[in-house]
PDB file of N, CA and C in Angstrom:
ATOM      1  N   UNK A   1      -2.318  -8.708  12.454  1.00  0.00           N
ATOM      2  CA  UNK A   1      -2.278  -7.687  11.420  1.00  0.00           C
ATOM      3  C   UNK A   1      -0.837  -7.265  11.175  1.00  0.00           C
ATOM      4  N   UNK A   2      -0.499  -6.698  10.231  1.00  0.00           N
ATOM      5  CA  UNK A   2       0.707  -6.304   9.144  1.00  0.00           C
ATOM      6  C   UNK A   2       0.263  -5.344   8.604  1.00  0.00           C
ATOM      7  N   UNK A   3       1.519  -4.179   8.981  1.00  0.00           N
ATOM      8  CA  UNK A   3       1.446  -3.029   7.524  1.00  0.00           C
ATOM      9  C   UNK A   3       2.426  -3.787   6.765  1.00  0.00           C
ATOM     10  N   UNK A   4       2.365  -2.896   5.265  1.00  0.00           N
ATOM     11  CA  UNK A   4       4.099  -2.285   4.850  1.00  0.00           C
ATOM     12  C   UNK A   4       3.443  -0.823   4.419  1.00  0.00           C
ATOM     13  N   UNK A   5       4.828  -0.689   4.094  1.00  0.00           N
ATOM     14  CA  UNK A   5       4.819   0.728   3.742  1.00  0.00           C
ATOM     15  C   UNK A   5       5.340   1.116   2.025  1.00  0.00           C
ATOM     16  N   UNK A   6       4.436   1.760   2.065  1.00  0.00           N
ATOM     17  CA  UNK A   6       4.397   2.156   0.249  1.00  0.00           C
ATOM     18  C   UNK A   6       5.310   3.984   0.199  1.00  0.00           C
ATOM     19  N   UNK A   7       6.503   3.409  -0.367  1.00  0.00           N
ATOM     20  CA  UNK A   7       6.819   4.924  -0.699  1.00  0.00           C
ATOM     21  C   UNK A   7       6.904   5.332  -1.733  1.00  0.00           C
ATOM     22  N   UNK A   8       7.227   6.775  -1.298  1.00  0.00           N
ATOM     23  CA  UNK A   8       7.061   7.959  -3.033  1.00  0.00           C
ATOM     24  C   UNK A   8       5.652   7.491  -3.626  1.00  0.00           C
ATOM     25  N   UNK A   9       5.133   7.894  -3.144  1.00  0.00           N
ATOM     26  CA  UNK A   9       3.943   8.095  -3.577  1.00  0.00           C
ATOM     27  C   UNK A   9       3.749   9.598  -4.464  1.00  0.00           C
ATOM     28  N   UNK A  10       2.876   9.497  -5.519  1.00  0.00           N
ATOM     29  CA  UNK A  10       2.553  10.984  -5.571  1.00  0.00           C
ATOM     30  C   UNK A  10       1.261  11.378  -4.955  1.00  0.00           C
ATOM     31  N   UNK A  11       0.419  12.650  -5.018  1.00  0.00           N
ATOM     32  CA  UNK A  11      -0.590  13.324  -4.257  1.00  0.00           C
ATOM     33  C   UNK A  11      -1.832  12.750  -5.223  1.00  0.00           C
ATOM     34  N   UNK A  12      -1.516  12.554  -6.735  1.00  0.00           N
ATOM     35  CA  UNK A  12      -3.427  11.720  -6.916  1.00  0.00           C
ATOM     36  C   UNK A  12      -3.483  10.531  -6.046  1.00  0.00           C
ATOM     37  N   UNK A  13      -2.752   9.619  -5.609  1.00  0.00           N
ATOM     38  CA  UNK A  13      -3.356   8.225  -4.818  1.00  0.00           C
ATOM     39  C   UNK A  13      -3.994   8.743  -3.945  1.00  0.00           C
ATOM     40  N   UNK A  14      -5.217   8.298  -3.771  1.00  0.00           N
ATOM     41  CA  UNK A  14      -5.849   8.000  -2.995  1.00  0.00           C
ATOM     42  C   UNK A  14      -6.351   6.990  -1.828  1.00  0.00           C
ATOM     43  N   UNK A  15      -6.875   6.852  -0.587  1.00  0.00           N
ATOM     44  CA  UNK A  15      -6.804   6.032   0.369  1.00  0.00           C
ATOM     45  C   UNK A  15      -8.036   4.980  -0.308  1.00  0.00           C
ATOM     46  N   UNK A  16      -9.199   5.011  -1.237  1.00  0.00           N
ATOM     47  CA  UNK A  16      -9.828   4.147  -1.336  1.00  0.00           C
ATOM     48  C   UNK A  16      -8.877   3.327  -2.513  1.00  0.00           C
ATOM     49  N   UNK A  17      -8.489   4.342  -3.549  1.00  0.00           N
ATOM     50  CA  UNK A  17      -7.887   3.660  -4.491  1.00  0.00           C
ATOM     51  C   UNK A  17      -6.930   2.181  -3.864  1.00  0.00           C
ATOM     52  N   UNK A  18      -5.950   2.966  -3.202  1.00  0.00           N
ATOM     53  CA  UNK A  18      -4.795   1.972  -2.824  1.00  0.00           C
ATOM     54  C   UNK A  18      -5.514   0.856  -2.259  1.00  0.00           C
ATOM     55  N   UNK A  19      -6.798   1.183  -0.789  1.00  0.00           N
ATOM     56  CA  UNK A  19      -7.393  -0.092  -0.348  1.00  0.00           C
ATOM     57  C   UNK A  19      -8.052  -1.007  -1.282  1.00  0.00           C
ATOM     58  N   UNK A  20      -8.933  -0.766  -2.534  1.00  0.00           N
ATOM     59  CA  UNK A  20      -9.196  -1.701  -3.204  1.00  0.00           C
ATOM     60  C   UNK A  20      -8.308  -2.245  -4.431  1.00  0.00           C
ATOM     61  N   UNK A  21      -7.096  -1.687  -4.867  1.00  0.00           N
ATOM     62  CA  UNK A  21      -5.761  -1.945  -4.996  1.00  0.00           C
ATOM     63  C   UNK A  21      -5.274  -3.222  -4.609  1.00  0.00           C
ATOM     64  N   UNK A  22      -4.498  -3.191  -3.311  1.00  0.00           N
ATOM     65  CA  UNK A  22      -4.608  -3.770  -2.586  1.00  0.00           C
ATOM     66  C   UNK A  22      -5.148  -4.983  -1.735  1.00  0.00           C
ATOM     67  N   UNK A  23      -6.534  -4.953  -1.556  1.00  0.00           N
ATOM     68  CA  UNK A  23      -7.283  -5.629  -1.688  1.00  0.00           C
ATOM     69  C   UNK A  23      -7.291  -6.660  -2.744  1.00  0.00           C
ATOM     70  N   UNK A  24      -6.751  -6.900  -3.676  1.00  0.00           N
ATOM     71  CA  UNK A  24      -6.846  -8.258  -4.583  1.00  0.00           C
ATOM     72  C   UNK A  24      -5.530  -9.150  -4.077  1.00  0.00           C
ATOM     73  N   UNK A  25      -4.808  -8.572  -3.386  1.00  0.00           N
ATOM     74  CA  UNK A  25      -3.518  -9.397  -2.202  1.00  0.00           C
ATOM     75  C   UNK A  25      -4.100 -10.102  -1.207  1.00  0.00           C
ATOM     76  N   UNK A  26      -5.480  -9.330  -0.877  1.00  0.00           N
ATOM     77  CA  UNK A  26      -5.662 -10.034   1.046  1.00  0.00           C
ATOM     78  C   UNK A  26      -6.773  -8.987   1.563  1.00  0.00           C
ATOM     79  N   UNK A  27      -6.842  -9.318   2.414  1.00  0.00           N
ATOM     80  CA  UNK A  27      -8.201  -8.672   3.263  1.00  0.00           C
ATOM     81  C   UNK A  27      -7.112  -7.305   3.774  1.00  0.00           C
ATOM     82  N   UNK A  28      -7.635  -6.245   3.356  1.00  0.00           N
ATOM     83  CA  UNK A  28      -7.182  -5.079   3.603  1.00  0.00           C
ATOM     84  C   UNK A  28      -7.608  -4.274   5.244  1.00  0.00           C
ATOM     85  N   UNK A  29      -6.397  -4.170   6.164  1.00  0.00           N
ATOM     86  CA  UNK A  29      -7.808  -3.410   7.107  1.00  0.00           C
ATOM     87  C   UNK A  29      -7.877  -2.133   7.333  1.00  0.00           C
ATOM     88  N   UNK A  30      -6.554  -1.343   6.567  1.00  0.00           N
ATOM     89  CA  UNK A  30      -6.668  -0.408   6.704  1.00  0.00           C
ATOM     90  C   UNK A  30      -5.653   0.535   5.777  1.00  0.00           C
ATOM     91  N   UNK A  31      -5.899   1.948   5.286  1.00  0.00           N
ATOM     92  CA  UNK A  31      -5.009   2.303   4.754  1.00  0.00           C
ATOM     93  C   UNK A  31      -4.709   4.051   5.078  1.00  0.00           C
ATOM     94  N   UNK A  32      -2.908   4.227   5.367  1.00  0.00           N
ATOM     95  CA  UNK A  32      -3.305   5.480   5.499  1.00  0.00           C
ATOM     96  C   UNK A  32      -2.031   6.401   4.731  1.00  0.00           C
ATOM     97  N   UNK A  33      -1.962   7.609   4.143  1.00  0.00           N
ATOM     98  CA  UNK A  33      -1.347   8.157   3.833  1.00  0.00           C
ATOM     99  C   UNK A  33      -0.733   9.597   4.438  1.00  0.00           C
ATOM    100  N   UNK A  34       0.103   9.411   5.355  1.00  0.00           N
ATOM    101  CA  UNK A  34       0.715  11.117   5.957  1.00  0.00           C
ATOM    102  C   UNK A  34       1.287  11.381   4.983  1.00  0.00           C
ATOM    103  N   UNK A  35       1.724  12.280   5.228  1.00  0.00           N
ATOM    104  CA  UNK A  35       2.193  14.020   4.434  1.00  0.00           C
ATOM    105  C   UNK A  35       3.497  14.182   5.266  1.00  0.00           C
ATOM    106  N   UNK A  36       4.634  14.150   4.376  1.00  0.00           N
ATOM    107  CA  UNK A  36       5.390  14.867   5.676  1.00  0.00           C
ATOM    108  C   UNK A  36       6.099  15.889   4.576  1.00  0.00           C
ATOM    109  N   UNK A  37       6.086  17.125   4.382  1.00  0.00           N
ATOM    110  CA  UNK A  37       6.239  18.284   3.230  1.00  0.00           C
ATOM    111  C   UNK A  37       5.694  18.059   2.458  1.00  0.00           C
ATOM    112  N   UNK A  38       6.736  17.667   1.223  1.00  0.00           N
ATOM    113  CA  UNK A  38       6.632  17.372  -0.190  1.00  0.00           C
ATOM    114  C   UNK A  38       6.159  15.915  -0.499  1.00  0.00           C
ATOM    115  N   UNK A  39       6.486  15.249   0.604  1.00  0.00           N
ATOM    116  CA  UNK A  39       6.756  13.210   0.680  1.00  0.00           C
ATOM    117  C   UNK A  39       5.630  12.712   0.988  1.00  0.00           C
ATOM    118  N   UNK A  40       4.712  11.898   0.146  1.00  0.00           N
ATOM    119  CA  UNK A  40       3.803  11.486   0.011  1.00  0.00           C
ATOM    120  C   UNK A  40       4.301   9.763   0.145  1.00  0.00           C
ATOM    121  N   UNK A  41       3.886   8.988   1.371  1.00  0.00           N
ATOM    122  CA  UNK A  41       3.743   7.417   1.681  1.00  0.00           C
ATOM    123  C   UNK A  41       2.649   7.034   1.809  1.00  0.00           C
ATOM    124  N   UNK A  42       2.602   5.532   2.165  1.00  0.00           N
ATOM    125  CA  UNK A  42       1.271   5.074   2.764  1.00  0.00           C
ATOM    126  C   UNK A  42       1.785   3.971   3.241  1.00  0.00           C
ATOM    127  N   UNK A  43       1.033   3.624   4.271  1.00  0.00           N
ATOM    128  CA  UNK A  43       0.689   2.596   4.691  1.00  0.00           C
ATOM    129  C   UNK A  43      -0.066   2.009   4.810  1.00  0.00           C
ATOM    130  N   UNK A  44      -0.532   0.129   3.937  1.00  0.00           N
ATOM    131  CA  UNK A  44      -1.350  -0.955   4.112  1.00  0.00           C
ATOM    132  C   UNK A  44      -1.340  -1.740   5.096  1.00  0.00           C
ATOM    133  N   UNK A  45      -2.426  -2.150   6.068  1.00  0.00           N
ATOM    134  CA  UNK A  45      -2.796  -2.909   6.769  1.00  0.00           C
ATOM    135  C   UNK A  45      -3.413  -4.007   6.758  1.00  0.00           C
ATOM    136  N   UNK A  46      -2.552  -5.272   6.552  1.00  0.00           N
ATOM    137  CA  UNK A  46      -3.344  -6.455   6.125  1.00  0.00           C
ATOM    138  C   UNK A  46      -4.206  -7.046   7.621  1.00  0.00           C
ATOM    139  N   UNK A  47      -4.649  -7.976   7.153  1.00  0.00           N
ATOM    140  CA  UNK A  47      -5.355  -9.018   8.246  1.00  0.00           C
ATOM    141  C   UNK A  47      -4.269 -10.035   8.426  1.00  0.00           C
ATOM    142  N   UNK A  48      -4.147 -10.271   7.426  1.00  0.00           N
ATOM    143  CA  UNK A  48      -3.194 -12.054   7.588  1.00  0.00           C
ATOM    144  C   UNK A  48      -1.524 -11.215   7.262  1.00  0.00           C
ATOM    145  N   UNK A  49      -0.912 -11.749   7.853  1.00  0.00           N
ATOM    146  CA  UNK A  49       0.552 -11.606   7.861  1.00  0.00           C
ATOM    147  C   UNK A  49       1.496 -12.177   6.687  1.00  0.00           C
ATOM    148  N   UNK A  50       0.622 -12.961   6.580  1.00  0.00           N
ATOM    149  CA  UNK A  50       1.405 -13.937   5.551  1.00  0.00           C
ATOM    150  C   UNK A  50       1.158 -13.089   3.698  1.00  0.00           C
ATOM    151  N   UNK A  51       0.305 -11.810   3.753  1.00  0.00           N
ATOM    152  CA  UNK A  51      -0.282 -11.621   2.639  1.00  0.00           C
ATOM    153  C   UNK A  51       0.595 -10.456   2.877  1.00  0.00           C
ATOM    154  N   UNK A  52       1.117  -9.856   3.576  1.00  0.00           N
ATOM    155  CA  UNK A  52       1.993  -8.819   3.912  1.00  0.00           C
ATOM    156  C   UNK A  52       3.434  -9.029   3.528  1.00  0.00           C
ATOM    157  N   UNK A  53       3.740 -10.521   3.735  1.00  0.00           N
ATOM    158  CA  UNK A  53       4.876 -11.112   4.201  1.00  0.00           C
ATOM    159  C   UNK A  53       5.017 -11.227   2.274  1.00  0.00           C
ATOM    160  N   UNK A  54       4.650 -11.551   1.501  1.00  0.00           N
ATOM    161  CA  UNK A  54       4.360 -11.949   0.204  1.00  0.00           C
ATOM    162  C   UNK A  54       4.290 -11.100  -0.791  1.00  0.00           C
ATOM    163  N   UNK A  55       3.880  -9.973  -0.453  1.00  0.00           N
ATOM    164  CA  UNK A  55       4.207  -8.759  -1.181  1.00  0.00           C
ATOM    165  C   UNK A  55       5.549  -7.984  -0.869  1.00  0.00           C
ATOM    166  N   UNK A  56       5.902  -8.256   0.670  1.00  0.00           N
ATOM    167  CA  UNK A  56       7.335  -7.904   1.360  1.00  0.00           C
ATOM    168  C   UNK A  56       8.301  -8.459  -0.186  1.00  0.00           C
ATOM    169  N   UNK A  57       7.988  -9.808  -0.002  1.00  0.00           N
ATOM    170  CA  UNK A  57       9.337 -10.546  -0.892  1.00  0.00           C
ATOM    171  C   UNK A  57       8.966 -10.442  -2.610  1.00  0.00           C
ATOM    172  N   UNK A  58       7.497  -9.761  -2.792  1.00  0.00           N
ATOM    173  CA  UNK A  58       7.244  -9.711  -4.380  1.00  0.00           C
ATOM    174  C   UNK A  58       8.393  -8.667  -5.054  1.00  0.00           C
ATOM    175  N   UNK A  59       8.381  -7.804  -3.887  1.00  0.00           N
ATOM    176  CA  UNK A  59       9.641  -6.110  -4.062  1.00  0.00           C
ATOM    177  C   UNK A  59       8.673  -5.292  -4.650  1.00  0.00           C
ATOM    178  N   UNK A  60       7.932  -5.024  -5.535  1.00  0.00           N
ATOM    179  CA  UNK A  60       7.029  -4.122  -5.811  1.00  0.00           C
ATOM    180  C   UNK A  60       6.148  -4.683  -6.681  1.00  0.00           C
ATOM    181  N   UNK A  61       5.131  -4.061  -6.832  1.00  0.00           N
ATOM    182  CA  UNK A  61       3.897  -4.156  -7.846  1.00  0.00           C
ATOM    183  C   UNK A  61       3.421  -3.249  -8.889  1.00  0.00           C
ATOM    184  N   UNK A  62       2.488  -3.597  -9.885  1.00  0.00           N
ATOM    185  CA  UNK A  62       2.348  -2.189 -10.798  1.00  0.00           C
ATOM    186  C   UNK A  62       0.891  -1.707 -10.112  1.00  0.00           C
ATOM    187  N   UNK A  63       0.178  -0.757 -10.339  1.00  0.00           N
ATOM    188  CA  UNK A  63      -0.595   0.380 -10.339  1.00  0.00           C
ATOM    189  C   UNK A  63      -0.596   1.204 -10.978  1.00  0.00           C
ATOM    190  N   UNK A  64      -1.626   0.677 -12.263  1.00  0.00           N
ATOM    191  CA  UNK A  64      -2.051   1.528 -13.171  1.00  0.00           C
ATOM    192  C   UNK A  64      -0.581   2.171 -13.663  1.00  0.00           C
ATOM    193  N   UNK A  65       0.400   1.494 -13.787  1.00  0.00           N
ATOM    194  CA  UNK A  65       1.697   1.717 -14.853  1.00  0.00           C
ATOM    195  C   UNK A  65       2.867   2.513 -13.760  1.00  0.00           C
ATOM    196  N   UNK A  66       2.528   2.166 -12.386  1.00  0.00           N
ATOM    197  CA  UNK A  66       3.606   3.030 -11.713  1.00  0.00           C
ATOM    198  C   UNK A  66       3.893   1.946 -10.519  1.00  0.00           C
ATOM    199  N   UNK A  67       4.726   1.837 -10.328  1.00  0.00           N
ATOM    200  CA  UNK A  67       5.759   0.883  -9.747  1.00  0.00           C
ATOM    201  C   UNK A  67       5.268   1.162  -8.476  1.00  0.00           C
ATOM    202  N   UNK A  68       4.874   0.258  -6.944  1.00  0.00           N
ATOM    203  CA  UNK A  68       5.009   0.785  -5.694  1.00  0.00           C
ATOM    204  C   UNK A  68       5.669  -0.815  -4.915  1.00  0.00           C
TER     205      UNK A  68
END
């Protein structure tokens, strides 16, 4: 398994949203979003490494018109 980490997030994402998001990359296993003040991240948990490794080098993706 593989995270990465999704930053600047804002507060509508949601943890199902991002997992089935996500999910069209790779078998998702997990997703989570802390809080630290104002700073909204997340982190995806793939299965396969290589689907982690691939979005690592894509640099970002869209979502619904917002860059992560």
């Amino acid at each position: 398994m593989c995270s990465i980490l999704i930053p600047n997030l804002t507060k509508w994402f949601q943890t199902e949203d991002l997992k089935e998001f996500f999910s069209q990359f790779g078998e998702v296993a997990s997703v989570a979003l802390p809080q630290e003040g104002t700073k909204i991240f997340g982190f995806v948990q793939f299965d396969d490494i290589e689907v982690a490794q691939n979005l690592i080098q894509k640099g970002s993706v869209l979502y619904d018109g917002y860059e992560l």
